[in-house]
PDB file of N, CA and C in Angstrom:
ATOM      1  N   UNK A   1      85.196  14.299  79.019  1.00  0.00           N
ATOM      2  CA  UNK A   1      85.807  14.787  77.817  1.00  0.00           C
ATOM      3  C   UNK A   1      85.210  14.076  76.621  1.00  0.00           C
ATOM      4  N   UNK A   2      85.132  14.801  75.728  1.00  0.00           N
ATOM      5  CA  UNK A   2      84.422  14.393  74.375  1.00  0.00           C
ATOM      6  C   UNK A   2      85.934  13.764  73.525  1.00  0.00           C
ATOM      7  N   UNK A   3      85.367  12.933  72.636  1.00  0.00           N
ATOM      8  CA  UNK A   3      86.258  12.233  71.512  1.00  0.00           C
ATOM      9  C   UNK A   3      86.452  12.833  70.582  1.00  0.00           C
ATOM     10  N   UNK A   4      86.439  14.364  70.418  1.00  0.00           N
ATOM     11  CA  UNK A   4      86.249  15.182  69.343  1.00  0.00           C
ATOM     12  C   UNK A   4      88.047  14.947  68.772  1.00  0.00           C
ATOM     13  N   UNK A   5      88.166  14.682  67.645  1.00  0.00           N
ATOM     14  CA  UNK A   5      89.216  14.754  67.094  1.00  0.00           C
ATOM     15  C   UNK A   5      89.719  15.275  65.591  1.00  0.00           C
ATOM     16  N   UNK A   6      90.378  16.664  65.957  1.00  0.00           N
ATOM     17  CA  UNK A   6      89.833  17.589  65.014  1.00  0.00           C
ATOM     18  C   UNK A   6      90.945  16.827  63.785  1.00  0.00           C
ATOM     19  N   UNK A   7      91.112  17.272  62.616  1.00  0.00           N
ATOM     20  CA  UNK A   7      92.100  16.481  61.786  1.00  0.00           C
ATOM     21  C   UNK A   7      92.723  18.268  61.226  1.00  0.00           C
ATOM     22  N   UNK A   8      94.087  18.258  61.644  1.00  0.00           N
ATOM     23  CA  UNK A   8      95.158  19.081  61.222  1.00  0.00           C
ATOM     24  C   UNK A   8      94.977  19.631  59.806  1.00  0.00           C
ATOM     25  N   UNK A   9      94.918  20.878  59.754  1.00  0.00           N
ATOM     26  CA  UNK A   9      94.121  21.850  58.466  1.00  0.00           C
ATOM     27  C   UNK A   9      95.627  22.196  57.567  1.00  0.00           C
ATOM     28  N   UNK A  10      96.267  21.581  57.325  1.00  0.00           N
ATOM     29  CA  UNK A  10      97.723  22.696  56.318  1.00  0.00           C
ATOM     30  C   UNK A  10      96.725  24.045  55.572  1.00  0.00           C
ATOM     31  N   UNK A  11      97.927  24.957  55.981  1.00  0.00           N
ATOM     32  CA  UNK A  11      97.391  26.582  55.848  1.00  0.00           C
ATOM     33  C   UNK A  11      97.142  26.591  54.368  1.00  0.00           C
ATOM     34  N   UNK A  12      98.024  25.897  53.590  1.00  0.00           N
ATOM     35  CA  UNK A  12      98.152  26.103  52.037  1.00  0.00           C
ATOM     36  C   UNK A  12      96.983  25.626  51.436  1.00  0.00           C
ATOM     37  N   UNK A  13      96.756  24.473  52.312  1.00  0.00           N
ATOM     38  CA  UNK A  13      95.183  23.777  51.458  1.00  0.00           C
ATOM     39  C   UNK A  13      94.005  24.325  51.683  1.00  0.00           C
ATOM     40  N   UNK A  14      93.817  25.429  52.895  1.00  0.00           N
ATOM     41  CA  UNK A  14      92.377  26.158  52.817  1.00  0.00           C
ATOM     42  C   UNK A  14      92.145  24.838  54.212  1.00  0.00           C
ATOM     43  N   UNK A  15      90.669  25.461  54.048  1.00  0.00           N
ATOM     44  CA  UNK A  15      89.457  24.541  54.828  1.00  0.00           C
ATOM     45  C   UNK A  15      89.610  22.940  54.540  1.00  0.00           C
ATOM     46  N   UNK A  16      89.187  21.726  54.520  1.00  0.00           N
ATOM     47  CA  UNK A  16      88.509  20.742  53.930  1.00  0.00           C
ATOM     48  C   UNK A  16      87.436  20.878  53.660  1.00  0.00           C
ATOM     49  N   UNK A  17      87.123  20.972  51.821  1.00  0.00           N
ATOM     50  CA  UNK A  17      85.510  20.655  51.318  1.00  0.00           C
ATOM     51  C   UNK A  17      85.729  22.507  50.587  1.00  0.00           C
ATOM     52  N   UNK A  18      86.625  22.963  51.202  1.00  0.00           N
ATOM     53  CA  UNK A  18      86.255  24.502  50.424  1.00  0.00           C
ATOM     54  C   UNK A  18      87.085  24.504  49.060  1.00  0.00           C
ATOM     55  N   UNK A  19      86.712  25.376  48.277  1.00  0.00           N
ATOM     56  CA  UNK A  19      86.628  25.644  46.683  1.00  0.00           C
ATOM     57  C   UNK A  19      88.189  25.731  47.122  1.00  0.00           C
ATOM     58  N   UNK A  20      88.643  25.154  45.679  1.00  0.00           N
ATOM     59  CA  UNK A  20      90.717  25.325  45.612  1.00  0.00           C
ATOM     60  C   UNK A  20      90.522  27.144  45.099  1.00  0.00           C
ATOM     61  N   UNK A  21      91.150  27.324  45.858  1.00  0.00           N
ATOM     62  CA  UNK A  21      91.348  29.278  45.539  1.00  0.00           C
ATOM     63  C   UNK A  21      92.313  29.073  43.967  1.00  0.00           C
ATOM     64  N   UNK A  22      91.265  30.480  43.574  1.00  0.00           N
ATOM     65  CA  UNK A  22      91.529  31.138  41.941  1.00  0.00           C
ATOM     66  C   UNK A  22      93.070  30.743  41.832  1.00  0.00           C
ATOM     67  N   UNK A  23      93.197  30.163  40.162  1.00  0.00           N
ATOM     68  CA  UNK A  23      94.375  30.259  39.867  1.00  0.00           C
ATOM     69  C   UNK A  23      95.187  31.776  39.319  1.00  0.00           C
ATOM     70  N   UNK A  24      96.418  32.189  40.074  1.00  0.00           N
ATOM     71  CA  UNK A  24      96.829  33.106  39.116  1.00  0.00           C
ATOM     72  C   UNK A  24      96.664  33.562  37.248  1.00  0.00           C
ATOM     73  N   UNK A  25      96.393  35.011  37.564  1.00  0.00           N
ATOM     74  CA  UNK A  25      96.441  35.137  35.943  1.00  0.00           C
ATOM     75  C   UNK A  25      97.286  35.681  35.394  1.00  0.00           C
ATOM     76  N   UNK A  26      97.309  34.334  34.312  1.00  0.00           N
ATOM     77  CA  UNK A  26      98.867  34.657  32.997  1.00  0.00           C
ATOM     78  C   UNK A  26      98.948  36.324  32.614  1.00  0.00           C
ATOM     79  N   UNK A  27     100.453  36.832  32.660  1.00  0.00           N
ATOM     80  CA  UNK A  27     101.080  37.501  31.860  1.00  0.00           C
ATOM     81  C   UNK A  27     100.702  37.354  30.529  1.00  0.00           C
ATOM     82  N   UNK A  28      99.923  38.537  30.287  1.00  0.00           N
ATOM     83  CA  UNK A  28      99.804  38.534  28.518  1.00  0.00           C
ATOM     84  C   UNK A  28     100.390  40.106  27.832  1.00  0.00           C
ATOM     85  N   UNK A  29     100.419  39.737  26.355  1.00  0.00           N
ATOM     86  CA  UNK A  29     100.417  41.135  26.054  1.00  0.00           C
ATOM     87  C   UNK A  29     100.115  42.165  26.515  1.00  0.00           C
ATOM     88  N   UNK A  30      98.213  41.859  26.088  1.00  0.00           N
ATOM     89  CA  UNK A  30      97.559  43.263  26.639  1.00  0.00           C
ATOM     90  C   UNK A  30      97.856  43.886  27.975  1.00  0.00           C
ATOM     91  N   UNK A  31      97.764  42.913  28.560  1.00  0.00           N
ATOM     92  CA  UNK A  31      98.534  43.352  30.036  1.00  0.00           C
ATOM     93  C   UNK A  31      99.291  44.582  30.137  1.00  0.00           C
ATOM     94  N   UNK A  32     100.839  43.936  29.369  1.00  0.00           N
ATOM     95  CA  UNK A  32     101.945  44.316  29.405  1.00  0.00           C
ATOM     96  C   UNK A  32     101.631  45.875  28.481  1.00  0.00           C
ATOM     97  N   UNK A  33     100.892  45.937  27.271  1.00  0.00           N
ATOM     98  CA  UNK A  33     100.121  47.145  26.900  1.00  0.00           C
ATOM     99  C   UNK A  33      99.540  48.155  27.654  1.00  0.00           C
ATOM    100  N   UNK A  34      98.759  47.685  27.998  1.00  0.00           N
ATOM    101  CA  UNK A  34      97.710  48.495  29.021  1.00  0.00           C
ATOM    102  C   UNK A  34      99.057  48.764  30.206  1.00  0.00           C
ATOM    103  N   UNK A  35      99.351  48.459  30.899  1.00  0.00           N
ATOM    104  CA  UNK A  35     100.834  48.390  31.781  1.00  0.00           C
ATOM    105  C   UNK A  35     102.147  49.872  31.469  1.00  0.00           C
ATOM    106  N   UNK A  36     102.274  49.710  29.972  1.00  0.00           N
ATOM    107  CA  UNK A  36     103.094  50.395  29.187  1.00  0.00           C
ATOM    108  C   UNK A  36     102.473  51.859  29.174  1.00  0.00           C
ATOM    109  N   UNK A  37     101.447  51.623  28.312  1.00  0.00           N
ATOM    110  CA  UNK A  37     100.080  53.122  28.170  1.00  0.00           C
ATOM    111  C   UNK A  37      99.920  54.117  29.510  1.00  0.00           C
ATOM    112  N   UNK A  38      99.681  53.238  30.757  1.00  0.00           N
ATOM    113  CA  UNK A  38      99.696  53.777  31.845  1.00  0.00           C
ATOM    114  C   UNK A  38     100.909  54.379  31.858  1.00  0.00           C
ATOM    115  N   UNK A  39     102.000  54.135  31.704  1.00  0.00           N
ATOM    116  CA  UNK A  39     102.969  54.514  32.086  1.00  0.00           C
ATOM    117  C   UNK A  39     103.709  55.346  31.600  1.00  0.00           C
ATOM    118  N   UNK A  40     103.168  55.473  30.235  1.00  0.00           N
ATOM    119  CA  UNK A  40     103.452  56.613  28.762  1.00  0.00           C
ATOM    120  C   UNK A  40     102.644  57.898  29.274  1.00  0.00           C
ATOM    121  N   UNK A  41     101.305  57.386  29.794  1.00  0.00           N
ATOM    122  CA  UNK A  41     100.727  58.685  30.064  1.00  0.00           C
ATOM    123  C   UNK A  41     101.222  59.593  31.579  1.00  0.00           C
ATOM    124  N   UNK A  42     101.488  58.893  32.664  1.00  0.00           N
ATOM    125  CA  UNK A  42     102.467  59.374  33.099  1.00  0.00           C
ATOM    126  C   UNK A  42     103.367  60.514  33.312  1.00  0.00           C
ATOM    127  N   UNK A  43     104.119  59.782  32.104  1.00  0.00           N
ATOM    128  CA  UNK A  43     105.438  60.235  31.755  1.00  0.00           C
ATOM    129  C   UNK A  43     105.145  61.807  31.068  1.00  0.00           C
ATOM    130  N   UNK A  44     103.877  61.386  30.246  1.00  0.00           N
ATOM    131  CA  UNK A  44     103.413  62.618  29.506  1.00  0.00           C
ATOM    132  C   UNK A  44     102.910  64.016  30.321  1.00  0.00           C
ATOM    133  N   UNK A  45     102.309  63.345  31.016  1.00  0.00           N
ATOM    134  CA  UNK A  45     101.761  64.604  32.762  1.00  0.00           C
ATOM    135  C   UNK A  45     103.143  64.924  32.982  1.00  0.00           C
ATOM    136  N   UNK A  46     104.016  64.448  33.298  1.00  0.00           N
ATOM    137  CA  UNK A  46     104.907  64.895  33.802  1.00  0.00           C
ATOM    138  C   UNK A  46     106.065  66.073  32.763  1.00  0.00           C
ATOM    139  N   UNK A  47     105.695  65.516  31.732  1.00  0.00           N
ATOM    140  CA  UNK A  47     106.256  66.662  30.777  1.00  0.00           C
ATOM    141  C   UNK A  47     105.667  67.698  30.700  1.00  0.00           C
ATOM    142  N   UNK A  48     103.954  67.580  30.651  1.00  0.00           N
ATOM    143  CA  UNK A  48     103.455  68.841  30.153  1.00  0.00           C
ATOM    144  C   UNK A  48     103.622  70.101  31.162  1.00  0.00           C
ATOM    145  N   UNK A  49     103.610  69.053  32.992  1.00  0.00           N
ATOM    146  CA  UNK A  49     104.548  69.983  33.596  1.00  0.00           C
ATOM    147  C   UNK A  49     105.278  70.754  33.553  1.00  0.00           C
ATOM    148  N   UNK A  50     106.368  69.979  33.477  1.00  0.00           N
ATOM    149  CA  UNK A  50     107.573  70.155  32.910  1.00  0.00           C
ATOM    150  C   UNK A  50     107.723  71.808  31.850  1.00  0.00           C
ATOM    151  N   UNK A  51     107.153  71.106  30.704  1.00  0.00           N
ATOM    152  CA  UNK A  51     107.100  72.564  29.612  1.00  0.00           C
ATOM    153  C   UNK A  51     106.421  73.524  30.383  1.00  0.00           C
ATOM    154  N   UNK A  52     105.226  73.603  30.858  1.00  0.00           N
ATOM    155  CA  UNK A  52     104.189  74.211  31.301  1.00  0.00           C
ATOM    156  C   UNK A  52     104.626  75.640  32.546  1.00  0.00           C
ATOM    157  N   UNK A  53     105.936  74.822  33.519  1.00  0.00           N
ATOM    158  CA  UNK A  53     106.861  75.575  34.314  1.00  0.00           C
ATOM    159  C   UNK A  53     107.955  76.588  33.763  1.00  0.00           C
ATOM    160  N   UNK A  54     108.692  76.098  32.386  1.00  0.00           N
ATOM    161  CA  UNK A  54     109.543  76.296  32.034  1.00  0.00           C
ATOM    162  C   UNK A  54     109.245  77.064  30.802  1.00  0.00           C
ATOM    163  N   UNK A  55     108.043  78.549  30.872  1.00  0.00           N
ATOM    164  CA  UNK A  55     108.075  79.369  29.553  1.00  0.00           C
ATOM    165  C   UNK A  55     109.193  80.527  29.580  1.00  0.00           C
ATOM    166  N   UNK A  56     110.090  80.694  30.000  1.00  0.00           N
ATOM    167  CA  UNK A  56     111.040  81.870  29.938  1.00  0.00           C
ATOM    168  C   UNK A  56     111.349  81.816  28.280  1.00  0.00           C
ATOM    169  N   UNK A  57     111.459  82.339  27.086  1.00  0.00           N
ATOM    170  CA  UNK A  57     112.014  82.356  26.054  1.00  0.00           C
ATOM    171  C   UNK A  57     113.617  82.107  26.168  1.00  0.00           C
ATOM    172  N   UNK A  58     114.289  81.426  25.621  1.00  0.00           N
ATOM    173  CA  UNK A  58     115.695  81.575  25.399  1.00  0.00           C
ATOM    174  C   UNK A  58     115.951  81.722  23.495  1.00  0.00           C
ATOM    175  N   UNK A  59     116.554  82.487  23.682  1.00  0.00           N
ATOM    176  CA  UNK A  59     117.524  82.357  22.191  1.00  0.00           C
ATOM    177  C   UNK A  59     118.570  81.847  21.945  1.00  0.00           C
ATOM    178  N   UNK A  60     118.150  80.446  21.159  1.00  0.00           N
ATOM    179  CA  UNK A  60     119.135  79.866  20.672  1.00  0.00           C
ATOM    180  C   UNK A  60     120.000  79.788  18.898  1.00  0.00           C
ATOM    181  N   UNK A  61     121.236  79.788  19.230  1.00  0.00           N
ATOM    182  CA  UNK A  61     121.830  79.977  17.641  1.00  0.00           C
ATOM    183  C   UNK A  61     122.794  79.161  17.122  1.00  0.00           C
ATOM    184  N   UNK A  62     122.316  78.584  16.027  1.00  0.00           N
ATOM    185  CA  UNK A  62     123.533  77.562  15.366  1.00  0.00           C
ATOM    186  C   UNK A  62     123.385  77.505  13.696  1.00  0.00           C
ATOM    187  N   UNK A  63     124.402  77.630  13.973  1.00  0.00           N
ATOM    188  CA  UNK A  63     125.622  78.343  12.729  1.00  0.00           C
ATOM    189  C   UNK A  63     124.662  79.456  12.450  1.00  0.00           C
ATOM    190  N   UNK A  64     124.210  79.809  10.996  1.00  0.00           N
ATOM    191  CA  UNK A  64     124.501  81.058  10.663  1.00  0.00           C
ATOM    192  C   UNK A  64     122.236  81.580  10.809  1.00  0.00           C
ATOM    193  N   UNK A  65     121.535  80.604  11.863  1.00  0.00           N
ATOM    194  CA  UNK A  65     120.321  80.259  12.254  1.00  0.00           C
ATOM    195  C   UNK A  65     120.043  81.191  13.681  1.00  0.00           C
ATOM    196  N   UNK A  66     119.140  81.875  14.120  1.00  0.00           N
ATOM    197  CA  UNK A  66     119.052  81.934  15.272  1.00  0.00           C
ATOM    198  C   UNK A  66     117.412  82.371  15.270  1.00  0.00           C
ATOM    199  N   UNK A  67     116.542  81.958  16.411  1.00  0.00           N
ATOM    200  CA  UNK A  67     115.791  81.890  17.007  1.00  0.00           C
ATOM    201  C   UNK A  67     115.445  81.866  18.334  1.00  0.00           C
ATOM    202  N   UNK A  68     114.492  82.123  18.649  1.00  0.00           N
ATOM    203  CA  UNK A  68     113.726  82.190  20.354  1.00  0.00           C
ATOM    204  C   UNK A  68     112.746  80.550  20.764  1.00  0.00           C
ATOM    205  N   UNK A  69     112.891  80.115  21.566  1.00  0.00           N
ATOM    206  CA  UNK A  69     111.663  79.075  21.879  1.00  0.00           C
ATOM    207  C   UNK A  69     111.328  79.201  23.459  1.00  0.00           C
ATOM    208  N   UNK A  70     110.521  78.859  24.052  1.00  0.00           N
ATOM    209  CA  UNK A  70     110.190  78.398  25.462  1.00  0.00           C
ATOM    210  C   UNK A  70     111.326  77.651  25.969  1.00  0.00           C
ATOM    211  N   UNK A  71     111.964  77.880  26.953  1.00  0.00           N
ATOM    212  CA  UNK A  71     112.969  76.950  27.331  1.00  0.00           C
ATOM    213  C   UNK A  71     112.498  75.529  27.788  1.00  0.00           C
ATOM    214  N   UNK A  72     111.545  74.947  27.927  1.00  0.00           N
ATOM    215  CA  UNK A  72     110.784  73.984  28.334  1.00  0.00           C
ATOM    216  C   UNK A  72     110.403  72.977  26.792  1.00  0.00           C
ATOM    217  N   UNK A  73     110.126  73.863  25.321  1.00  0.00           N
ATOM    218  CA  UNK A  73     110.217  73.547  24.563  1.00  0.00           C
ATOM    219  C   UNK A  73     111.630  72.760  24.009  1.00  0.00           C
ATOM    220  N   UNK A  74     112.772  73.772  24.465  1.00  0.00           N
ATOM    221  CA  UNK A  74     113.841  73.791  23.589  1.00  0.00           C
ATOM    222  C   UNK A  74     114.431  72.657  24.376  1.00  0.00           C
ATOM    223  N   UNK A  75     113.845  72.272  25.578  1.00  0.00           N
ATOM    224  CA  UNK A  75     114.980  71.172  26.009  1.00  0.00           C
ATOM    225  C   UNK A  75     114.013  69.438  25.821  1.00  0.00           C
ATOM    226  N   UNK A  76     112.690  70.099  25.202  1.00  0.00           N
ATOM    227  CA  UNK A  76     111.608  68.108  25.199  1.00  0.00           C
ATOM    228  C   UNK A  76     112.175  68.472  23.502  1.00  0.00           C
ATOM    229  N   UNK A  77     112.420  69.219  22.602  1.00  0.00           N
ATOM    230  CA  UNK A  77     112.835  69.422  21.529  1.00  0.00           C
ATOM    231  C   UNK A  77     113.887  68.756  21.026  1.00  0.00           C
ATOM    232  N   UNK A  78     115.251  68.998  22.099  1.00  0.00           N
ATOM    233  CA  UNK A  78     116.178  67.948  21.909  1.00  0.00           C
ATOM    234  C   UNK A  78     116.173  66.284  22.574  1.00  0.00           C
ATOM    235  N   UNK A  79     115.444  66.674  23.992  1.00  0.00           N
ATOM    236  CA  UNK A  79     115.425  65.031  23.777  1.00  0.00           C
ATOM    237  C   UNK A  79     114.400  64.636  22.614  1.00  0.00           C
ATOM    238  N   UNK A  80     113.837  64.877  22.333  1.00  0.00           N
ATOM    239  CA  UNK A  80     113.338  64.486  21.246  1.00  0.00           C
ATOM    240  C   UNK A  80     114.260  63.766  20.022  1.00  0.00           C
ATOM    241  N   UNK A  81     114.621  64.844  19.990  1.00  0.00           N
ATOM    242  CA  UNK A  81     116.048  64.558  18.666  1.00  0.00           C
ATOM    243  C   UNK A  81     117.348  63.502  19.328  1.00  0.00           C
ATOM    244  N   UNK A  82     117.503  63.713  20.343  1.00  0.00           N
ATOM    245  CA  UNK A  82     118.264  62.631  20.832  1.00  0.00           C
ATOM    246  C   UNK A  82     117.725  61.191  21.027  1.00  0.00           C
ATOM    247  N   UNK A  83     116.224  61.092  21.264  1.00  0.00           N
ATOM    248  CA  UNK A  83     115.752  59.658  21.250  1.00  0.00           C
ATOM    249  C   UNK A  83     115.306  59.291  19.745  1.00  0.00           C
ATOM    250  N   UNK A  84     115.067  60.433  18.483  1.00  0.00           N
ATOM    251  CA  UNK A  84     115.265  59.908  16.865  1.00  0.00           C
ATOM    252  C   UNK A  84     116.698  59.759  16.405  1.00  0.00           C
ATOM    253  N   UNK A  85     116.979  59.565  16.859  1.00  0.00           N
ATOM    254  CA  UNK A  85     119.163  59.514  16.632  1.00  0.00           C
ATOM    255  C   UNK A  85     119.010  58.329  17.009  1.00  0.00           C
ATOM    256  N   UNK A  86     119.184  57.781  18.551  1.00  0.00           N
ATOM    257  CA  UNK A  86     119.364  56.643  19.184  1.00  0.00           C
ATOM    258  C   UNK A  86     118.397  55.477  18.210  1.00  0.00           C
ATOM    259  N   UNK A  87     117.065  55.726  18.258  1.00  0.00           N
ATOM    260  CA  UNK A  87     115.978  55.347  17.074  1.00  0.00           C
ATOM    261  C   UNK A  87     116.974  54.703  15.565  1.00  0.00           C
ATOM    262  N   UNK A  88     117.468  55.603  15.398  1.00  0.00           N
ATOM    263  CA  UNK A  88     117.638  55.406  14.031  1.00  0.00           C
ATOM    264  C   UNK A  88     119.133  54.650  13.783  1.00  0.00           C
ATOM    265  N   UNK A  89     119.903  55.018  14.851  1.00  0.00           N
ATOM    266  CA  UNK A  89     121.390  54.256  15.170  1.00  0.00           C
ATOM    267  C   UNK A  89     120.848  52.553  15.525  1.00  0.00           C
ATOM    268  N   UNK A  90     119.770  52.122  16.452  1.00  0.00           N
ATOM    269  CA  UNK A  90     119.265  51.063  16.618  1.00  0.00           C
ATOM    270  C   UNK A  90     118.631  50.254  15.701  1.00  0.00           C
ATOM    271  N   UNK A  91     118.131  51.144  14.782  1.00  0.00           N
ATOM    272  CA  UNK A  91     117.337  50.824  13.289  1.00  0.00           C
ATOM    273  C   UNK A  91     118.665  50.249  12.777  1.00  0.00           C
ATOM    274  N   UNK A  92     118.936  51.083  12.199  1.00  0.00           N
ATOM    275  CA  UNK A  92     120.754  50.351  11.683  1.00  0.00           C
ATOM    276  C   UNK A  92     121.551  49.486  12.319  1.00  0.00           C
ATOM    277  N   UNK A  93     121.566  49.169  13.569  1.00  0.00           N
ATOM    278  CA  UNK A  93     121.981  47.848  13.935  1.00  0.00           C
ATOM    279  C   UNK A  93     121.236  46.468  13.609  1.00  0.00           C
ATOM    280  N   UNK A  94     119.897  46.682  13.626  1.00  0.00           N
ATOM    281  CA  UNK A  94     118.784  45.587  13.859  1.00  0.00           C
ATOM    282  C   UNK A  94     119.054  44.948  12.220  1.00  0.00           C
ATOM    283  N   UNK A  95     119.210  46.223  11.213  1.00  0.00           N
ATOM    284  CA  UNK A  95     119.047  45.437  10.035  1.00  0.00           C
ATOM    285  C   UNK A  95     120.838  44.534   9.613  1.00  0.00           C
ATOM    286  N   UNK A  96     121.663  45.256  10.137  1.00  0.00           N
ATOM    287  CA  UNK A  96     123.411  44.877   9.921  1.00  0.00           C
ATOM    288  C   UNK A  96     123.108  43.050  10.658  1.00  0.00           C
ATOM    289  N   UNK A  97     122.240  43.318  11.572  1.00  0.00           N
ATOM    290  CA  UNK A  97     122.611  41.902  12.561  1.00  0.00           C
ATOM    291  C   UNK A  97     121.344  40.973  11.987  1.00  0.00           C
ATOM    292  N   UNK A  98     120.714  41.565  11.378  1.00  0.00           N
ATOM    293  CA  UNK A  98     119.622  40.434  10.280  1.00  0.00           C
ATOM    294  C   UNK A  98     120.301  39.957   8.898  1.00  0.00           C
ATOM    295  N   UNK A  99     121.210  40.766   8.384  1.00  0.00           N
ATOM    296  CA  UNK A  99     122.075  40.672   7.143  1.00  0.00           C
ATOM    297  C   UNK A  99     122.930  39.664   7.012  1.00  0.00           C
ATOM    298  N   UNK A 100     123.743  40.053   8.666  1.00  0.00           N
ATOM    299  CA  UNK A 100     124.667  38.692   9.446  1.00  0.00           C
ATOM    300  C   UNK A 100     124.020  37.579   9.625  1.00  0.00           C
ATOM    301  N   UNK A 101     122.638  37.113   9.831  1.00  0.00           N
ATOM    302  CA  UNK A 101     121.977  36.057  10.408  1.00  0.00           C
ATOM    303  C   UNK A 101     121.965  35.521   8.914  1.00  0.00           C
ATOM    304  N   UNK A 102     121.225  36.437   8.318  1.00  0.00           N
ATOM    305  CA  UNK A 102     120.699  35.974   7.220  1.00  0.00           C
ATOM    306  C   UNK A 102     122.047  34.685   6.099  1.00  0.00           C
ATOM    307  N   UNK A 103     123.271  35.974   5.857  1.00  0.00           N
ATOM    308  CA  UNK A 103     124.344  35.255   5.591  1.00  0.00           C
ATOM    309  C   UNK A 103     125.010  34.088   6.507  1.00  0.00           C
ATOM    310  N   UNK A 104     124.634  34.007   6.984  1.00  0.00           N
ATOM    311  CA  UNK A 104     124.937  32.712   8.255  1.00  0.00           C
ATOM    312  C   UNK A 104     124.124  31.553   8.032  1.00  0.00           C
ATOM    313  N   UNK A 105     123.363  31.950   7.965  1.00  0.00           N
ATOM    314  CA  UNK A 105     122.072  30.621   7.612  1.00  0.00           C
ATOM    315  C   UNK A 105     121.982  30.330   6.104  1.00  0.00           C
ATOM    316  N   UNK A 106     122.698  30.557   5.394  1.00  0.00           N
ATOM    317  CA  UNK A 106     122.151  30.420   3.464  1.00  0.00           C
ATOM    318  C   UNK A 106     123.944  29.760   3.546  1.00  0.00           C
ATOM    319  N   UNK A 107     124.612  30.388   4.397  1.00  0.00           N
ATOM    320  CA  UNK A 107     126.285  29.357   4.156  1.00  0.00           C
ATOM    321  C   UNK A 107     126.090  27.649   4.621  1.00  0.00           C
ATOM    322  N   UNK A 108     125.584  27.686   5.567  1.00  0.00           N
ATOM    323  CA  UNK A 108     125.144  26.533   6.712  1.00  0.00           C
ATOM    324  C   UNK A 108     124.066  25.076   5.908  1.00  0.00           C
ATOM    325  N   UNK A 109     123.339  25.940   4.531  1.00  0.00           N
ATOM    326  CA  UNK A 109     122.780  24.948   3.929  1.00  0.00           C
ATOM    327  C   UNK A 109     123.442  24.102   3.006  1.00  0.00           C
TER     328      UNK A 109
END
């Protein structure tokens, strides 16, 4: 028998003598951009679907208004209008709770 005596490798450390493996790469913006974009476009395929399935005309009427659209139109139309509402209800919070900060911090000096 040979004196070979191997020395115990821990899995985490690799080989002995081999390169320390790549460090993870940081979370950045662009990332999180590029990440987002992908995911906008997406969303967008999936609408144009969406409309693209859904040309039946409907006529719609409110108050003394009436018109025809694509039903596929008339319903990315209102979410539409429902995510510039929410938009604009959030707009108006952001500045009420900067107004509050603001008066909070000018009492405090």
């Amino acid at each position: 028998m040979s004196s070979d005596h191997t020395v115990p490798v821990d899995p985490s450390q690799g080989e002995p003598g081999a390169p320390p493996p790549p460090a993870a790469m940081p979370f950045t913006r662009a990332g999180a951009l590029w990440s987002a974009l992908i995911a906008g476009f997406l969303v967008l395929i999936v609408l144009l679907v969406f409309v693209t399935q859904n040309t039946d005309p409907v006529d719609l009427r409110f108050l003394a208004w009436q018109w025809s659209l694509p039903l596929g139109v008339a319903i990315l139309l209102a979410a539409v209008c429902g995510g510039l509402v929410t938009a604009l209800a959030g707009t108006a919070r952001i500045f009420q709770l900067r107004r509050a900060a603001k008066k909070t911090l000018a009492a405090r000096r």
